[in-house]
Protein backbone atom coordinates (compact mmCIF):
# COMPACT_ATOMS: atom_id res chain seq x y z
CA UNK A 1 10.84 -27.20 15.52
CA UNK A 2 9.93 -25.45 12.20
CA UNK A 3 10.09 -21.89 11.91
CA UNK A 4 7.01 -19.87 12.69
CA UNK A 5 5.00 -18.68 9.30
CA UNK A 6 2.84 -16.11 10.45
CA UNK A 7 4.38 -13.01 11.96
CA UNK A 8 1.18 -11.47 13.06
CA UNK A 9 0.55 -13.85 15.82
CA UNK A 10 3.25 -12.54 17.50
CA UNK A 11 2.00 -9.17 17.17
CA UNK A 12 1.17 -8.48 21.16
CA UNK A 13 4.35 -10.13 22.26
CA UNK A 14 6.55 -7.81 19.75
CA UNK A 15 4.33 -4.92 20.70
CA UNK A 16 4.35 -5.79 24.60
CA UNK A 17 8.61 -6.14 23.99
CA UNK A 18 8.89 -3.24 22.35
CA UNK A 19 6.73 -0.93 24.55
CA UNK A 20 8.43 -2.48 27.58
CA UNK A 21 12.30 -1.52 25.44
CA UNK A 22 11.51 1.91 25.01
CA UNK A 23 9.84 2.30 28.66
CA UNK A 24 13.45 0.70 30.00
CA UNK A 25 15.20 2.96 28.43
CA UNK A 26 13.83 6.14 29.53
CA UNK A 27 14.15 4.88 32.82
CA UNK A 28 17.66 3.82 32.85
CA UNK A 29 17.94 7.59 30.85
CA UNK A 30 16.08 8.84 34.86
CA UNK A 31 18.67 6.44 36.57
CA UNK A 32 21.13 7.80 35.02
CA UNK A 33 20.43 11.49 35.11
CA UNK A 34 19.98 11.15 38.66
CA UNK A 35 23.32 9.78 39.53
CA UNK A 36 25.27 11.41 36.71
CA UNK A 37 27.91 12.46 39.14
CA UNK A 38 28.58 9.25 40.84
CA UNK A 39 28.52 7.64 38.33
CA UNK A 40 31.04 9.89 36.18
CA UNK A 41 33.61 8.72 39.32
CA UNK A 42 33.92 4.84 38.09
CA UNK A 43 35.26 4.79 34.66
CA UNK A 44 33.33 1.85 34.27
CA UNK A 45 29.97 2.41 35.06
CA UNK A 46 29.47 4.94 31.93
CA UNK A 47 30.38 1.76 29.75
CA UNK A 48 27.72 -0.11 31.58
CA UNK A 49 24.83 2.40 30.85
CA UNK A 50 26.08 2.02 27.09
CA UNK A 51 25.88 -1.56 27.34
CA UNK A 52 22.11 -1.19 28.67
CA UNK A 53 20.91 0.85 25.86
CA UNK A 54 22.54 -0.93 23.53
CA UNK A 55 20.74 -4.04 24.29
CA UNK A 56 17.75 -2.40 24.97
CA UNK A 57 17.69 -0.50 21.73
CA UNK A 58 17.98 -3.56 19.73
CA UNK A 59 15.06 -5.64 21.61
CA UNK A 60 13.43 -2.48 20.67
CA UNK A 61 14.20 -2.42 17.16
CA UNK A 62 13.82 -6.14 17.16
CA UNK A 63 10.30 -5.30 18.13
CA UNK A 64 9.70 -3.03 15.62
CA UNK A 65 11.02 -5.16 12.32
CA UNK A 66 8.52 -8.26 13.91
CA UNK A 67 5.40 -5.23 13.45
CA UNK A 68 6.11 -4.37 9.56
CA UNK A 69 3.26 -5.18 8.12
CA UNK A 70 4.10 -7.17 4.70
CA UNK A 71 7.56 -7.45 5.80
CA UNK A 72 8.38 -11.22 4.51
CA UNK A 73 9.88 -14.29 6.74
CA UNK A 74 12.66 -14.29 4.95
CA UNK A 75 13.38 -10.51 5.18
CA UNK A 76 12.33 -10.35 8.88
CA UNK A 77 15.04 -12.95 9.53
CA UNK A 78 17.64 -10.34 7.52
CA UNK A 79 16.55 -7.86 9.85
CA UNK A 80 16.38 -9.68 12.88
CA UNK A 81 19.99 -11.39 12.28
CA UNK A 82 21.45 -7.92 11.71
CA UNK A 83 20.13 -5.97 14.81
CA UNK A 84 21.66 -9.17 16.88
CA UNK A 85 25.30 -8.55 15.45
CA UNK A 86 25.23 -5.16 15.62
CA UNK A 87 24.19 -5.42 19.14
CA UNK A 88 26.33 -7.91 20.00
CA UNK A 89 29.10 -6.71 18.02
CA UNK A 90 28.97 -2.69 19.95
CA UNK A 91 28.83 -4.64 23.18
CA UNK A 92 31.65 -6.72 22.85
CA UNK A 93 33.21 -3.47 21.58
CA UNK A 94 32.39 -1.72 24.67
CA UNK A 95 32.66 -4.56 26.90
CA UNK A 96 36.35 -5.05 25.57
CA UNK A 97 37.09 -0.91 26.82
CA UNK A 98 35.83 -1.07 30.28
CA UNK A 99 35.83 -3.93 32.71
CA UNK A 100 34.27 -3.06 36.25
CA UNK A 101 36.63 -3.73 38.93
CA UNK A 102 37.02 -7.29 40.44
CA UNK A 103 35.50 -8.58 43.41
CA UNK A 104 37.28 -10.79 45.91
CA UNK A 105 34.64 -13.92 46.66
CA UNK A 106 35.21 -14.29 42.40
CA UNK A 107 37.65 -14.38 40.39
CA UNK A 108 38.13 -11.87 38.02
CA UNK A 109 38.96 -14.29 34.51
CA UNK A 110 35.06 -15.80 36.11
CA UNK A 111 33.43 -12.35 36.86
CA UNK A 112 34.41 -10.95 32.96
CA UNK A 113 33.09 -13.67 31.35
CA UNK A 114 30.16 -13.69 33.27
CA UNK A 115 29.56 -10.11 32.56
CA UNK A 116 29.95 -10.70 28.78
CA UNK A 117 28.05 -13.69 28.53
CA UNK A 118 24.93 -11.71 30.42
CA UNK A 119 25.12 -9.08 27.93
CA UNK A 120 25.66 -11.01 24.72
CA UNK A 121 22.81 -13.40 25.59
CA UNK A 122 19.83 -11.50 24.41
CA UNK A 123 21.48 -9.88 20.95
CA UNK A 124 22.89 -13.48 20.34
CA UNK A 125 19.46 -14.70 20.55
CA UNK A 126 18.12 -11.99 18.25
CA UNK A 127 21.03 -13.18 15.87
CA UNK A 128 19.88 -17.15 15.97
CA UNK A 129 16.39 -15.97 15.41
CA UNK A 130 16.93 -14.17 12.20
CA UNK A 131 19.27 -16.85 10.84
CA UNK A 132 16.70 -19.92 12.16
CA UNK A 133 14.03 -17.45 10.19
CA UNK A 134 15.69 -17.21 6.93
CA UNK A 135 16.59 -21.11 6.85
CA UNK A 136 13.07 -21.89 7.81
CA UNK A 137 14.13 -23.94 10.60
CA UNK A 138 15.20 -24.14 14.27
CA UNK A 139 12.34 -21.97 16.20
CA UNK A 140 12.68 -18.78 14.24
CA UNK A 141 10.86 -16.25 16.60
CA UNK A 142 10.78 -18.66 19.56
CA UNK A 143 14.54 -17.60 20.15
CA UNK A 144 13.08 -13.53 20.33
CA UNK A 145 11.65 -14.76 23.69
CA UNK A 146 14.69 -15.72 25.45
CA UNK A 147 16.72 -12.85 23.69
CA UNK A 148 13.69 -10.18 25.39
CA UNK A 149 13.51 -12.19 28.47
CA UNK A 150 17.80 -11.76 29.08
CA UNK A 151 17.69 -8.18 27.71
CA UNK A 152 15.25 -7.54 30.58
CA UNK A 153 16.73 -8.73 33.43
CA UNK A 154 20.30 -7.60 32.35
CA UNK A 155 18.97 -4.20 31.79
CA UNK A 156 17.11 -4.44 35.17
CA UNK A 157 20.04 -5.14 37.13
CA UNK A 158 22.70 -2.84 35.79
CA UNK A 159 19.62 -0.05 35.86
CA UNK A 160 19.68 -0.81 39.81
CA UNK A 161 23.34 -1.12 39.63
CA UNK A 162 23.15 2.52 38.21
CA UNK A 163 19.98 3.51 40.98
CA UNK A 164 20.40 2.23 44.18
CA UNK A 165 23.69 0.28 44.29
CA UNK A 166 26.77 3.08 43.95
CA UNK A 167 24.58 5.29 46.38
CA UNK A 168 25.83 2.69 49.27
């Protein structure tokens, strides 16, 4: 599949990402604010709300460099490449600091790579898209859409993680 050419007809799903970016994170910001003491307790969990703006932060920006107007392919893909490895690159950073504790129905070699591979997923995707942009092959923005789609529900879960689950 050939690279998109046109960048404006993606211009409501970059718009609809980035709105619903932002909107996550002043909601995991709420989540977080209310359970600021509980979750001070696990030295893990602050990591985890890092790891969730991170992510979310670069859908967002990702968003944002797909609305330039006059931006071209070539420099979009630039763009988009970069936010992925910075993204990916802080999470792995954090990711590498602060493990959350193991559970006993999996192991814990299983539940840290599962972790890491749910929160690389959608700045790796970000990453392929910018490179598949500037080589003018391999789906170019059709790699965004799994990259928004895995930023979402990773930053959904660890936002209910951070809401509802370390109140029980």
């Amino acid at each position: 599949m050939n690279a998109p050419a046109d960048l404006s007809a993606w211009t409501n799903f970059l718009v609809t990402s980035a709105g619903a970016s932002a909107a996550l994170v002043g909601l995991l910001f709420v989540a977080v604010s209310i359970n600021l003491t509980t979750i001070l307790e696990h030295a893990w969990l602050p990591a985890r709300a890092a790891l969730v703006v991170i992510i979310l932060v670069g859908a967002l920006a990702c968003g944002l460099v797909g609305l330039v107007p006059g931006l071209s392919i070539p420099t979009s893909g630039v763009l988009f490449f970069v936010i992925g490895l910075i993204a990916s690159a802080l999470t792995a950073f954090v990711q590498t600091r602060a493990r959350a504790p193991a559970h006993s129905y999996v192991s814990p070699t299983t539940l840290t790579v599962l972790q890491i591979a749910a929160v690389q997923a959608g700045p790796l995707s970000f990453g392929i898209a910018g490179a598949s942009l500037v080589w003018g092959r391999g789906g170019g923005l059709y790699w965004v859409v799994p990259g928004m789609l895995f930023t979402f529900i990773g930053a959904m879960f660890v936002s209910w993680v951070l809401l509802i689950e370390i109140r029980r």
